[in-house]
Protein backbone atom coordinates (compact mmCIF):
# COMPACT_ATOMS: atom_id res chain seq x y z
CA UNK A 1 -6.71 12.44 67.97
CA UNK A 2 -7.32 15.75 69.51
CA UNK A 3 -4.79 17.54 71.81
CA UNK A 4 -4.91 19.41 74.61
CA UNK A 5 -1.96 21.36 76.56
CA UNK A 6 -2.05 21.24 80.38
CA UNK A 7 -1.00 24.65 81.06
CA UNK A 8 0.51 24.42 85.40
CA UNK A 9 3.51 25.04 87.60
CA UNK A 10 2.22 22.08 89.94
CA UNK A 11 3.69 19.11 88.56
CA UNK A 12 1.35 16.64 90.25
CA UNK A 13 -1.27 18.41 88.90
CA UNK A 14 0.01 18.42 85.41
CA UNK A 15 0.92 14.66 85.69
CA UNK A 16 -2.64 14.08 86.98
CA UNK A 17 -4.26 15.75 84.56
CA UNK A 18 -2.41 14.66 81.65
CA UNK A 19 -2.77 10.72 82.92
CA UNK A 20 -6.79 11.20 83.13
CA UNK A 21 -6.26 13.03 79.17
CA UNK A 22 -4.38 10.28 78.11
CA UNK A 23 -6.55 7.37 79.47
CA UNK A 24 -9.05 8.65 77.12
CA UNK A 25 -7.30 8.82 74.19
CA UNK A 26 -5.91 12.51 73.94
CA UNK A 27 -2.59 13.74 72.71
CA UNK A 28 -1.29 15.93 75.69
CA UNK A 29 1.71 18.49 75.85
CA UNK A 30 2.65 19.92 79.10
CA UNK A 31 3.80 23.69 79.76
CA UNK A 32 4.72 24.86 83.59
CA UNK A 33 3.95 28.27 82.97
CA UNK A 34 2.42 30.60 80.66
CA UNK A 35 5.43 32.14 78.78
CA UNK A 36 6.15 28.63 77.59
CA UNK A 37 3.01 27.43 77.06
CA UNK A 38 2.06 30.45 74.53
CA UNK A 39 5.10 29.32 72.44
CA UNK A 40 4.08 25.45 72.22
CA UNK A 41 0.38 27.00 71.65
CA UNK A 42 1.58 28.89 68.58
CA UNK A 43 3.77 25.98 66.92
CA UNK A 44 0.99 23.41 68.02
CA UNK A 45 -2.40 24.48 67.77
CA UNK A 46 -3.77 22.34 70.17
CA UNK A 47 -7.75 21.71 70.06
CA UNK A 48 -8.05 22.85 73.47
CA UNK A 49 -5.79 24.57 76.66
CA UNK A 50 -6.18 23.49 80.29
CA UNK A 51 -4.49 26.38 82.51
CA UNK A 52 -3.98 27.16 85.91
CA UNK A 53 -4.74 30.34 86.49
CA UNK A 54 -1.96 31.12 89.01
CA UNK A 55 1.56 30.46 87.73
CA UNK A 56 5.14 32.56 87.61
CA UNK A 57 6.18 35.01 84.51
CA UNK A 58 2.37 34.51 82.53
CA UNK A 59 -0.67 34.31 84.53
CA UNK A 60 -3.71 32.32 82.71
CA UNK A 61 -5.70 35.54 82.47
CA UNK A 62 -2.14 36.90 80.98
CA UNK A 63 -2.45 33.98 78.89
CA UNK A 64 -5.54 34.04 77.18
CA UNK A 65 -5.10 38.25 76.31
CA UNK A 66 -1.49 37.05 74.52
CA UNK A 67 -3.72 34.08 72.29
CA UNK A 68 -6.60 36.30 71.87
CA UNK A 69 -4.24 39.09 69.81
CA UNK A 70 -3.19 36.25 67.92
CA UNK A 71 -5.96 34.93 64.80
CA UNK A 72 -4.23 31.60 64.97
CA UNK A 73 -4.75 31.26 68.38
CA UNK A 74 -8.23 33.29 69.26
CA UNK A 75 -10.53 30.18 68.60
CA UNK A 76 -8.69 27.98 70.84
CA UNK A 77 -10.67 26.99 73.93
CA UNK A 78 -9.21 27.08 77.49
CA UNK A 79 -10.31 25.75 80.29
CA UNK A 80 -9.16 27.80 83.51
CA UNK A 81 -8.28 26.07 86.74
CA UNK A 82 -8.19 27.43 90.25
CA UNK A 83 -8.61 28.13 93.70
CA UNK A 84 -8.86 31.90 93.89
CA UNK A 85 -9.85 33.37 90.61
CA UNK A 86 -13.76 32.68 91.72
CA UNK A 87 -13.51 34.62 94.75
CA UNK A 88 -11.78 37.44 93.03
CA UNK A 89 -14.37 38.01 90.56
CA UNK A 90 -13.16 36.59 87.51
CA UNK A 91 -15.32 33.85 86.78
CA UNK A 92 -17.53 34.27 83.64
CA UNK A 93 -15.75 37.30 82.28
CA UNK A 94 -15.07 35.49 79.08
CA UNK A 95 -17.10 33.43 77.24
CA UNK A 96 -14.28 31.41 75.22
CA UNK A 97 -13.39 30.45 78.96
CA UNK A 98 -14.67 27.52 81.01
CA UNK A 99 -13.97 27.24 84.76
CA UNK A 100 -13.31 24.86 86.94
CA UNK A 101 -12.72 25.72 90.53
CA UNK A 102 -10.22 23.65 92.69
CA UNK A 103 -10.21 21.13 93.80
CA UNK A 104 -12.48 18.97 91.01
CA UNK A 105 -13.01 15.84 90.28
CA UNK A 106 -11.28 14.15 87.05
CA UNK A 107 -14.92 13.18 85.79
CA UNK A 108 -15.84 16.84 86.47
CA UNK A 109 -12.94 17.79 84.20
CA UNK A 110 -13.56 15.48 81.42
CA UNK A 111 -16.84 16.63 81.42
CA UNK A 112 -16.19 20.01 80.34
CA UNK A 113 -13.37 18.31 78.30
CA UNK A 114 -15.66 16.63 75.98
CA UNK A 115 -18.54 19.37 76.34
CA UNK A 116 -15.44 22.19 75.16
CA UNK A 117 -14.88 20.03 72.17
CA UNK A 118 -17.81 19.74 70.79
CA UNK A 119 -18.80 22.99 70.37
């Protein structure tokens, strides 16, 4: 079973997210904001993170540089959530990073899910 951390300070996003994860047979963990979320990362090596990019103490972006210095973390694939990273210019600046602007469609999200994983 493959398992995938839902990286967000909204809770009814989280809870949404992780329901959608679960109907289709994924393991989920659940962080509220970055600085928690890298710890769980590095004691769970999840096969993919979902992450808001927006949240208190750790930004996503802020995120992804911590797992990047890390080679047990590096490989991991995210998935970035958002409202305002696109119109700031940060979409495509990474290629280990999908995007998915907000708001999106649970079948949008599961398919980059399932497209993420298979590479």
């Amino acid at each position: 079973m493959k398992k995938i951390i839902i990286v967000d300070d909204d809770a009814d996003m989280r809870t949404g997210i992780s329901s959608i994860l679960k109907m289709n047979g994924f393991a989920v963990i659940e962080a509220d904001n970055g600085m928690d979320a890298l710890d769980m990362i590095s004691a769970q090596k999840p096969d993919l993170i979902i992450s808001d990019v927006t949240m208190p103490n750790m930004n996503g972006f802020m995120l992804r540089e911590a797992l990047k210095s890390d080679p047990e973390t590096v490989n991991i694939p995210m998935i970035m959530i958002s409202g305002y990273a696109k119109d700031a210019g940060a979409w495509g600046t990474d290629s280990g990073i999908d995007y998915l602007s907000k708001p999106f469609s649970f079948d949008e999200l599961m398919a980059v899910v399932v497209q993420r994983l298979k590479k």
